[in-house]
PDB file of N, CA and C in Angstrom:
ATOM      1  N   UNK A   1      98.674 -54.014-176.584  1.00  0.00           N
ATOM      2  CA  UNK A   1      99.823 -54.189-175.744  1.00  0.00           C
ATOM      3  C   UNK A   1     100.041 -55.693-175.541  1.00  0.00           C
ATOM      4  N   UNK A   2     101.270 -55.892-176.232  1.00  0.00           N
ATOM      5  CA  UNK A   2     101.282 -57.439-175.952  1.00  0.00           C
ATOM      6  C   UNK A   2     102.118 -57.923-174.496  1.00  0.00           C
ATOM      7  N   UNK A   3     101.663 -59.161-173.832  1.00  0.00           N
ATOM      8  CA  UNK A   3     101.995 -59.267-172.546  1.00  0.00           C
ATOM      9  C   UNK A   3     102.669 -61.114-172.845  1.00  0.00           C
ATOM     10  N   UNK A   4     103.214 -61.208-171.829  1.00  0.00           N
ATOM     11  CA  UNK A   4     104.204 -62.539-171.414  1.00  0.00           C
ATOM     12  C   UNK A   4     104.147 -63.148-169.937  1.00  0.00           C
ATOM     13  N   UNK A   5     103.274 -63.806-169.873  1.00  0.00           N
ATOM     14  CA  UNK A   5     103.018 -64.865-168.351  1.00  0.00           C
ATOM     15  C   UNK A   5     104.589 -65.170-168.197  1.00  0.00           C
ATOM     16  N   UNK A   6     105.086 -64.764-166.752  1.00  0.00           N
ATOM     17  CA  UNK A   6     106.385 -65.173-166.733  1.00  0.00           C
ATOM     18  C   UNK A   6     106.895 -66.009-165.093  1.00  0.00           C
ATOM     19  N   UNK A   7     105.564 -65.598-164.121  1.00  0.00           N
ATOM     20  CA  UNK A   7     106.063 -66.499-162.868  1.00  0.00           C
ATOM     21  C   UNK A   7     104.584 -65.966-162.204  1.00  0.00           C
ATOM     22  N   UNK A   8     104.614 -66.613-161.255  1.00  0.00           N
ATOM     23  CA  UNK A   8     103.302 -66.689-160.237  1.00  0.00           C
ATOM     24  C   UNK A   8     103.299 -65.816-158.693  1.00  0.00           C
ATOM     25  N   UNK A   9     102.746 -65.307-158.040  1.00  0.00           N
ATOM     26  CA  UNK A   9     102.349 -64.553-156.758  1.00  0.00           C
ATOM     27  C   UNK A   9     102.506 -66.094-155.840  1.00  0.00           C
ATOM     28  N   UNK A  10     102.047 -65.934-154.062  1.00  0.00           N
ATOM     29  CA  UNK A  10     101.948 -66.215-153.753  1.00  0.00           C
ATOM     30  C   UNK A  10     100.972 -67.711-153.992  1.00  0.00           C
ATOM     31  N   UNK A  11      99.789 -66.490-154.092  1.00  0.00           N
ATOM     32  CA  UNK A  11      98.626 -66.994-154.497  1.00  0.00           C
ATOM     33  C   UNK A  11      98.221 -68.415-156.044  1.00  0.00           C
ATOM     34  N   UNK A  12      99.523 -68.100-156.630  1.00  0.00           N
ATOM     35  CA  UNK A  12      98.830 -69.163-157.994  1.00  0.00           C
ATOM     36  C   UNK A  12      98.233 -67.970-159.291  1.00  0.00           C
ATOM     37  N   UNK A  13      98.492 -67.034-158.903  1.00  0.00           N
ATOM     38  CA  UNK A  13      98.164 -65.775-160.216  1.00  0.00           C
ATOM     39  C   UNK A  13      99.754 -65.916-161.151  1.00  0.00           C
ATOM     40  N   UNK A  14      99.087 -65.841-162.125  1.00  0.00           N
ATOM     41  CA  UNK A  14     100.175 -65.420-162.859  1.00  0.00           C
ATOM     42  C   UNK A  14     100.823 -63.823-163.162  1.00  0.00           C
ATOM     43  N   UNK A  15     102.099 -63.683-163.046  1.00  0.00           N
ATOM     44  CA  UNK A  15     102.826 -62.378-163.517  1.00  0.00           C
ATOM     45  C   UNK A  15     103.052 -62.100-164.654  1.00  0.00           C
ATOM     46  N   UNK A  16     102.177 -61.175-165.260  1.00  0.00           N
ATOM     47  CA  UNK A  16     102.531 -60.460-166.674  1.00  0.00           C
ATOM     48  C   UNK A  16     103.293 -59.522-166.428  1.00  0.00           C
ATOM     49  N   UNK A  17     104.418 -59.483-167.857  1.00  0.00           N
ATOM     50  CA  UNK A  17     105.311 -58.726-167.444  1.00  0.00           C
ATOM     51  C   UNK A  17     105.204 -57.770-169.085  1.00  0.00           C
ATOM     52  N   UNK A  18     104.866 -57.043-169.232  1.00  0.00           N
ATOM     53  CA  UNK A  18     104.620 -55.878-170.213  1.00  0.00           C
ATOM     54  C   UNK A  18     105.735 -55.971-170.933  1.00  0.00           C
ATOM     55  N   UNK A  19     105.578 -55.877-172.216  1.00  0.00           N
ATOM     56  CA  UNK A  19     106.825 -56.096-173.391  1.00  0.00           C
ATOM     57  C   UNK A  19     107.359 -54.712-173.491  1.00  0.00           C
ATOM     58  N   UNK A  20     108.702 -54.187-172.979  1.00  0.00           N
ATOM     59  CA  UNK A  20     109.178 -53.220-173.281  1.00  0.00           C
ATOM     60  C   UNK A  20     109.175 -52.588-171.502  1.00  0.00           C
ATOM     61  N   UNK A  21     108.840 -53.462-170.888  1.00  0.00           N
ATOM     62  CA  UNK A  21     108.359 -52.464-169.250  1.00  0.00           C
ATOM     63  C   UNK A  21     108.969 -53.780-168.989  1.00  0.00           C
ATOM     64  N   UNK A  22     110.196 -54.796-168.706  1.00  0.00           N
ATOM     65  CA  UNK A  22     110.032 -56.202-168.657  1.00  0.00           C
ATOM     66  C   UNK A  22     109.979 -56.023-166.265  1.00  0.00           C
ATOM     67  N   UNK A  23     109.848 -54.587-165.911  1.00  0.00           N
ATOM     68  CA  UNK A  23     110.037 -54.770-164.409  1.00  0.00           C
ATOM     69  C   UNK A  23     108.113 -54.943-163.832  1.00  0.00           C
ATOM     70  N   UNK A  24     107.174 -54.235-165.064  1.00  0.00           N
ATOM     71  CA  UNK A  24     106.090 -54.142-164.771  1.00  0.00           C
ATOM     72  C   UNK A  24     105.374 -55.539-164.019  1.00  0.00           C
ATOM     73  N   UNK A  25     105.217 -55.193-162.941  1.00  0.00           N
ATOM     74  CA  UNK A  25     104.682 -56.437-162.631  1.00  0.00           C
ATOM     75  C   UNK A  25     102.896 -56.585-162.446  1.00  0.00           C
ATOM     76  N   UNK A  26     101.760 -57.128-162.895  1.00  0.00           N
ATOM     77  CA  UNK A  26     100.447 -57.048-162.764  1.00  0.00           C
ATOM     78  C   UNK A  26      99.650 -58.406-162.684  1.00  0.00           C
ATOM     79  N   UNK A  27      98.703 -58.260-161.905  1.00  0.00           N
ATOM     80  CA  UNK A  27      97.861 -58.956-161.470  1.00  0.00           C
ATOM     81  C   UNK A  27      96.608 -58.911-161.441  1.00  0.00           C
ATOM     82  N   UNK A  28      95.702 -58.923-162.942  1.00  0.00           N
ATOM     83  CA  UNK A  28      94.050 -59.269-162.991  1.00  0.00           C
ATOM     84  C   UNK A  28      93.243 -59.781-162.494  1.00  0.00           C
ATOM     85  N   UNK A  29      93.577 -60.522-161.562  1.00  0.00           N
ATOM     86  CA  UNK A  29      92.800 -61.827-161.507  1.00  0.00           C
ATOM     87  C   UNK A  29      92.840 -62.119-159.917  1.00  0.00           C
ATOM     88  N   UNK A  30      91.727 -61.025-159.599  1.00  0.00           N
ATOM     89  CA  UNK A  30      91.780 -61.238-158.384  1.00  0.00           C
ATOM     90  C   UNK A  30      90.265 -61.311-157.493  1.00  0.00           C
ATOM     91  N   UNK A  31      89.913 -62.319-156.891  1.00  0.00           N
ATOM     92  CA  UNK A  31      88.775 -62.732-156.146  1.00  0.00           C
ATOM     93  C   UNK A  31      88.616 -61.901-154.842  1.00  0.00           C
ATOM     94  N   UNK A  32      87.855 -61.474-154.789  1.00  0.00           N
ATOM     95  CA  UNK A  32      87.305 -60.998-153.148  1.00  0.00           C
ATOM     96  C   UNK A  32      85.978 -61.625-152.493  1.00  0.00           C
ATOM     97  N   UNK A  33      85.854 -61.522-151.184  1.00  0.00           N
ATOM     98  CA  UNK A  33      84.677 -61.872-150.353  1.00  0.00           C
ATOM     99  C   UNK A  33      83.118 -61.997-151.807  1.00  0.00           C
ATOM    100  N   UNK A  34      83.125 -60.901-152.697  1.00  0.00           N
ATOM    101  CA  UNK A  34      82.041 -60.870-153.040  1.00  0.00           C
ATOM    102  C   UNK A  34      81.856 -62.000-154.056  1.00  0.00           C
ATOM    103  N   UNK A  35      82.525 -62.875-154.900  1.00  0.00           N
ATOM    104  CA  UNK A  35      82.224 -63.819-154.944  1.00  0.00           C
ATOM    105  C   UNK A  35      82.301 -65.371-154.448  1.00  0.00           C
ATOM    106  N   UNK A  36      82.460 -65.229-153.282  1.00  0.00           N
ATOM    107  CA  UNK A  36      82.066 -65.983-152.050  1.00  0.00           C
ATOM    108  C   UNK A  36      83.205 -67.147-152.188  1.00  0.00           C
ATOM    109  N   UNK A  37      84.274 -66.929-152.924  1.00  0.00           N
ATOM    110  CA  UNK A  37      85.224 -68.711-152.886  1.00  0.00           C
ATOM    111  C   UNK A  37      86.983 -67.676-152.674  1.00  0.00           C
ATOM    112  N   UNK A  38      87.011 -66.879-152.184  1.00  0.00           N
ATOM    113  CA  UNK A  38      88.239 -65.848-151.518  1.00  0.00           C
ATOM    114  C   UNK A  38      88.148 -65.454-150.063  1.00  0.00           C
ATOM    115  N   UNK A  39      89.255 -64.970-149.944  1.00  0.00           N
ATOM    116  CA  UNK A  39      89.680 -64.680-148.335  1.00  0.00           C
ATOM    117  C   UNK A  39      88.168 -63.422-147.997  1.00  0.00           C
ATOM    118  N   UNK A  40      87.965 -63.726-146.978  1.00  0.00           N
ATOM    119  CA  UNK A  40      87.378 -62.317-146.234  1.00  0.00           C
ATOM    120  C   UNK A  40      88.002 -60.873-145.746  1.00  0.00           C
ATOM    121  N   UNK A  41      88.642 -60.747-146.572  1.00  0.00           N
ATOM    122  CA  UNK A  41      89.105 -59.614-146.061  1.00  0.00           C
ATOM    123  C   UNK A  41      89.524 -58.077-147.068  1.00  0.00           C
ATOM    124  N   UNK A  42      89.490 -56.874-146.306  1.00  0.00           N
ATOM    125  CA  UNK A  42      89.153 -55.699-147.227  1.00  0.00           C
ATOM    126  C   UNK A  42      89.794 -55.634-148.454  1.00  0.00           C
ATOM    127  N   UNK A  43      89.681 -54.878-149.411  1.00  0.00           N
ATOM    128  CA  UNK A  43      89.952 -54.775-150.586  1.00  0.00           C
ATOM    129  C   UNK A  43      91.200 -53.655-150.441  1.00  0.00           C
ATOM    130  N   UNK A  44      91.106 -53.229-149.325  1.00  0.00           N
ATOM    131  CA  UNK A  44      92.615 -52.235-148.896  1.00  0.00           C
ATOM    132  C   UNK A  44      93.465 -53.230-148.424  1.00  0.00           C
ATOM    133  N   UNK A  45      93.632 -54.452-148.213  1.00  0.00           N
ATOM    134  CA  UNK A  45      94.474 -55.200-147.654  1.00  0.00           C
ATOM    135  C   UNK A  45      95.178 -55.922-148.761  1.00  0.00           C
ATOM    136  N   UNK A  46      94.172 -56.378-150.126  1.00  0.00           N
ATOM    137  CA  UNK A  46      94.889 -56.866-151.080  1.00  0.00           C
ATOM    138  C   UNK A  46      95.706 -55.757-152.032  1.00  0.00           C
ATOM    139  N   UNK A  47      94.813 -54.522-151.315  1.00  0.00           N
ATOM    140  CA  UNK A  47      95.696 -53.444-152.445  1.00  0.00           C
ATOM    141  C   UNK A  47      97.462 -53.341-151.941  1.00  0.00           C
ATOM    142  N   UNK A  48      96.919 -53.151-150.348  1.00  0.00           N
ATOM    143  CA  UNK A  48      98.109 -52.719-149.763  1.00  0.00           C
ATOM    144  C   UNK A  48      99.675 -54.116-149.930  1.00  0.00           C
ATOM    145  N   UNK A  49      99.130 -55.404-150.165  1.00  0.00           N
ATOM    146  CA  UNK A  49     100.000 -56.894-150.088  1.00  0.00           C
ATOM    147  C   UNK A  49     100.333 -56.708-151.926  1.00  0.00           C
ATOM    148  N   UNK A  50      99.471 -56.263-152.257  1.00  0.00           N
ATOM    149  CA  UNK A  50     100.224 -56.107-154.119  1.00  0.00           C
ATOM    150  C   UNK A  50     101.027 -54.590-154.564  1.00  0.00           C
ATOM    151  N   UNK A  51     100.738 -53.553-153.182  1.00  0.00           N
ATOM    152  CA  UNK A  51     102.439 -53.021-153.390  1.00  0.00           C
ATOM    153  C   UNK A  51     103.258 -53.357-152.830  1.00  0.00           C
ATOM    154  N   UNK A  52     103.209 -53.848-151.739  1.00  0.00           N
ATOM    155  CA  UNK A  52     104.276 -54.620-150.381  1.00  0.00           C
ATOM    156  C   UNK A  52     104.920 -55.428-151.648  1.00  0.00           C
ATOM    157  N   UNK A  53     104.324 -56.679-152.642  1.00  0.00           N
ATOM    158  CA  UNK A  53     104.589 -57.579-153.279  1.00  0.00           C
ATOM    159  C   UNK A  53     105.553 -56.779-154.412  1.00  0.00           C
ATOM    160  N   UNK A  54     104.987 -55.460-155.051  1.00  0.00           N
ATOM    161  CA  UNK A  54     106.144 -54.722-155.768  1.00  0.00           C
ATOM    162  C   UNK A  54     104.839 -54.998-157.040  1.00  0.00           C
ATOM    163  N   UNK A  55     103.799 -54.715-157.361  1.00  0.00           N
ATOM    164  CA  UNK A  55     102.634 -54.439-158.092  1.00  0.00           C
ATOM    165  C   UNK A  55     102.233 -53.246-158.267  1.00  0.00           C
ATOM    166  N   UNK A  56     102.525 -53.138-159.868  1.00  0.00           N
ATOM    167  CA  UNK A  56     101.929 -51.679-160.261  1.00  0.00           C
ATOM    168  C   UNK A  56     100.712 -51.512-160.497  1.00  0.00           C
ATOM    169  N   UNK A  57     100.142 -53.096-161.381  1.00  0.00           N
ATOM    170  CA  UNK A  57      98.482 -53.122-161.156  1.00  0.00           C
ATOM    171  C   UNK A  57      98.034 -53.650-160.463  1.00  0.00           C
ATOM    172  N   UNK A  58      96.823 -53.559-160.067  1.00  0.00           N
ATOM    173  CA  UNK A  58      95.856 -54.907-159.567  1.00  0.00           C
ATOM    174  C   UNK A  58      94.292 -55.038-159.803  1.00  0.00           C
ATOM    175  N   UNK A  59      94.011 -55.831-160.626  1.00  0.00           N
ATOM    176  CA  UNK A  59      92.327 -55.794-161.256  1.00  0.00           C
ATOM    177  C   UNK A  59      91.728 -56.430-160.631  1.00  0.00           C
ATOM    178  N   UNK A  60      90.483 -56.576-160.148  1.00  0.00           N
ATOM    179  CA  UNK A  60      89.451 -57.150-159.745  1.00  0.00           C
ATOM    180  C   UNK A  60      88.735 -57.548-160.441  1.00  0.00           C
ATOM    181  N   UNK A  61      88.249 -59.028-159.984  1.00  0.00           N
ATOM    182  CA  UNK A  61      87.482 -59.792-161.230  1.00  0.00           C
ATOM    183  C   UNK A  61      86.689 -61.164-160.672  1.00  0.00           C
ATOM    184  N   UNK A  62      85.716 -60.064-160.312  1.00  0.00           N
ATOM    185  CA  UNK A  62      84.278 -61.068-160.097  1.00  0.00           C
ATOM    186  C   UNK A  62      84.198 -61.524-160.632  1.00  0.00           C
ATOM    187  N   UNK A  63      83.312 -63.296-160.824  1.00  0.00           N
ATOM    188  CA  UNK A  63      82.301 -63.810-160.946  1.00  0.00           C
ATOM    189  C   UNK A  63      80.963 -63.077-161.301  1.00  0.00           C
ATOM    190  N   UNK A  64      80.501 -62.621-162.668  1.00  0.00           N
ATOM    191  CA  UNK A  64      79.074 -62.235-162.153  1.00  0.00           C
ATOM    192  C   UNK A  64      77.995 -63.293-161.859  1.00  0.00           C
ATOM    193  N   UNK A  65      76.892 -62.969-161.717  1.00  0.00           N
ATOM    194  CA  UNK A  65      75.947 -63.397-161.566  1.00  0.00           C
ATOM    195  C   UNK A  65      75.161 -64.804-162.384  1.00  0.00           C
ATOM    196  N   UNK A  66      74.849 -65.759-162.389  1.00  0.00           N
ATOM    197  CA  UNK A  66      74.414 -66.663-163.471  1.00  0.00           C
ATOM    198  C   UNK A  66      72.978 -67.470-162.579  1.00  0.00           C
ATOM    199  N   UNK A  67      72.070 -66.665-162.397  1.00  0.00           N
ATOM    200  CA  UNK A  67      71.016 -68.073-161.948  1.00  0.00           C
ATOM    201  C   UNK A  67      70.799 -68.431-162.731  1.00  0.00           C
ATOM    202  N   UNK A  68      70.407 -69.519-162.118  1.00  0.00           N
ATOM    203  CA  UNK A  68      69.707 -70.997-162.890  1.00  0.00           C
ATOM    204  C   UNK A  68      68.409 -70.501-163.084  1.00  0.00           C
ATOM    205  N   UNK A  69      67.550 -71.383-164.226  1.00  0.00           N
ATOM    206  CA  UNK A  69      66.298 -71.125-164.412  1.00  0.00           C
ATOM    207  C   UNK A  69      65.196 -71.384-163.375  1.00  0.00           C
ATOM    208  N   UNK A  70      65.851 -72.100-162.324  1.00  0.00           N
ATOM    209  CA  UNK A  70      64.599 -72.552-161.365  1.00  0.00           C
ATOM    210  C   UNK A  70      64.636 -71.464-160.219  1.00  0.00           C
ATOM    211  N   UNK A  71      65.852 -70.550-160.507  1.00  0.00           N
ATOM    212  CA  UNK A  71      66.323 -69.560-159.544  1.00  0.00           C
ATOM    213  C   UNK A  71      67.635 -69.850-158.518  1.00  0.00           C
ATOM    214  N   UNK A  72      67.987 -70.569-158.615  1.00  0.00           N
ATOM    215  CA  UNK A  72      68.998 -71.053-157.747  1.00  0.00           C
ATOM    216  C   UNK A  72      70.534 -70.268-158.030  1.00  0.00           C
ATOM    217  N   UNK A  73      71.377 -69.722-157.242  1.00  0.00           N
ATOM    218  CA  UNK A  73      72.202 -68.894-157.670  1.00  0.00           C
ATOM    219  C   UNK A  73      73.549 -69.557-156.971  1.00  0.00           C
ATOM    220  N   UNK A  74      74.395 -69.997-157.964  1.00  0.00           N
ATOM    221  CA  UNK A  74      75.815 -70.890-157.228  1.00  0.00           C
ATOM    222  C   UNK A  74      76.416 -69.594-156.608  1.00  0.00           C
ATOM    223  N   UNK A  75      77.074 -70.361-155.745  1.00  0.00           N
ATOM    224  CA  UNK A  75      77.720 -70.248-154.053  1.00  0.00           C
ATOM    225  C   UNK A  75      78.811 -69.507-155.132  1.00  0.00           C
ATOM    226  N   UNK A  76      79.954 -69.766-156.060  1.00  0.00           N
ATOM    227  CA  UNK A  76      80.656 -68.825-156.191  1.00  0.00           C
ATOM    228  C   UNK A  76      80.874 -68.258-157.154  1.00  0.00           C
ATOM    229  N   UNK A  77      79.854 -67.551-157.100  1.00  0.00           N
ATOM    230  CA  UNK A  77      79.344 -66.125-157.908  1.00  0.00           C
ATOM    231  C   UNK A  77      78.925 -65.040-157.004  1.00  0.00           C
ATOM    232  N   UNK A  78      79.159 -63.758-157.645  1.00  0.00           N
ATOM    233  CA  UNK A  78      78.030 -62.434-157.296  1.00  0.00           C
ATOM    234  C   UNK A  78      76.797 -63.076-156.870  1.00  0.00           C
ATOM    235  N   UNK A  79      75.780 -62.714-156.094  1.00  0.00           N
ATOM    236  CA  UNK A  79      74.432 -62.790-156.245  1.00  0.00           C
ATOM    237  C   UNK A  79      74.020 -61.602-156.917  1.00  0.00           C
ATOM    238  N   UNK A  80      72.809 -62.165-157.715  1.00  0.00           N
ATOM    239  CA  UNK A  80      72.149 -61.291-158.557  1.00  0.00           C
ATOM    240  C   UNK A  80      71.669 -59.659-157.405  1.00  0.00           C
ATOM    241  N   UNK A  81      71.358 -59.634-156.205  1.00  0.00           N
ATOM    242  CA  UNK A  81      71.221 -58.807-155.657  1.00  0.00           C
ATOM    243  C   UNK A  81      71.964 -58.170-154.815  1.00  0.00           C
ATOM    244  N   UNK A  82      73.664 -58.405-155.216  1.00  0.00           N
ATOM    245  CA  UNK A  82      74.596 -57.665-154.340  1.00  0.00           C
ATOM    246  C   UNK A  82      75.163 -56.756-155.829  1.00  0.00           C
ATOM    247  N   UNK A  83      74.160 -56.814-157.193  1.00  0.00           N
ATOM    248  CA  UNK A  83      75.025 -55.735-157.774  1.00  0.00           C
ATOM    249  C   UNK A  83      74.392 -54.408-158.035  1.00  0.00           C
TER     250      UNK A  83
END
C-alpha cells in the first residue's frame, strides 16, 4: 500500500494519506508515558483526541529497550523490565 506524507497533527506527526482513500487520515508514530519523553497521560485520551482530530488509525510506537553494556538503560526508552 503505497502512502503520501501530506501535512502534520498538532503534535509534529506527519499525515499519511492512503493512495486511493485520499480522506484516510493516520498516525504511527505515537509516544506514550512508557517511553518516558511523552505526555503522561492514558492511552484512551490519545485514542479519544485522534478521533476528535478525524483519525481512522493510530499506532503506537515505543522505544524498545537498549542497555548499555555496563547496564545503564537511557531515560527514553522502555526499560528492559516494564516489558
Amino acid at each position: 500500500m503505497l502512502t503520501k506524507p501530506v501535512d502534520s497533527d498538532i503534535f509534529g506527526n506527519v499525515i499519511y494519506y492512503i493512495f486511493g482513500r485520499s480522506h484516510m487520515r493516520i498516525n504511527l508514530h505515537t509516544h506514550t508515558y512508557r517511553c518516558h519523553h511523552a505526555s503522561d497521560v492514558s492511552d484512551h485520551l490519545y485514542i479519544e483526541n485522534a478521533i476528535t482530530a478525524g483519525f481512522e488509525t493510530l499506532g503506537f510506537s515505543e522505544h524498545i529497550p537498549c542497555p548499555f553494556p555496563d547496564g545503564h538503560e537511557s531515560s527514553y526508552r522502555l526499560f528492559k523490565r516494564d516489558i
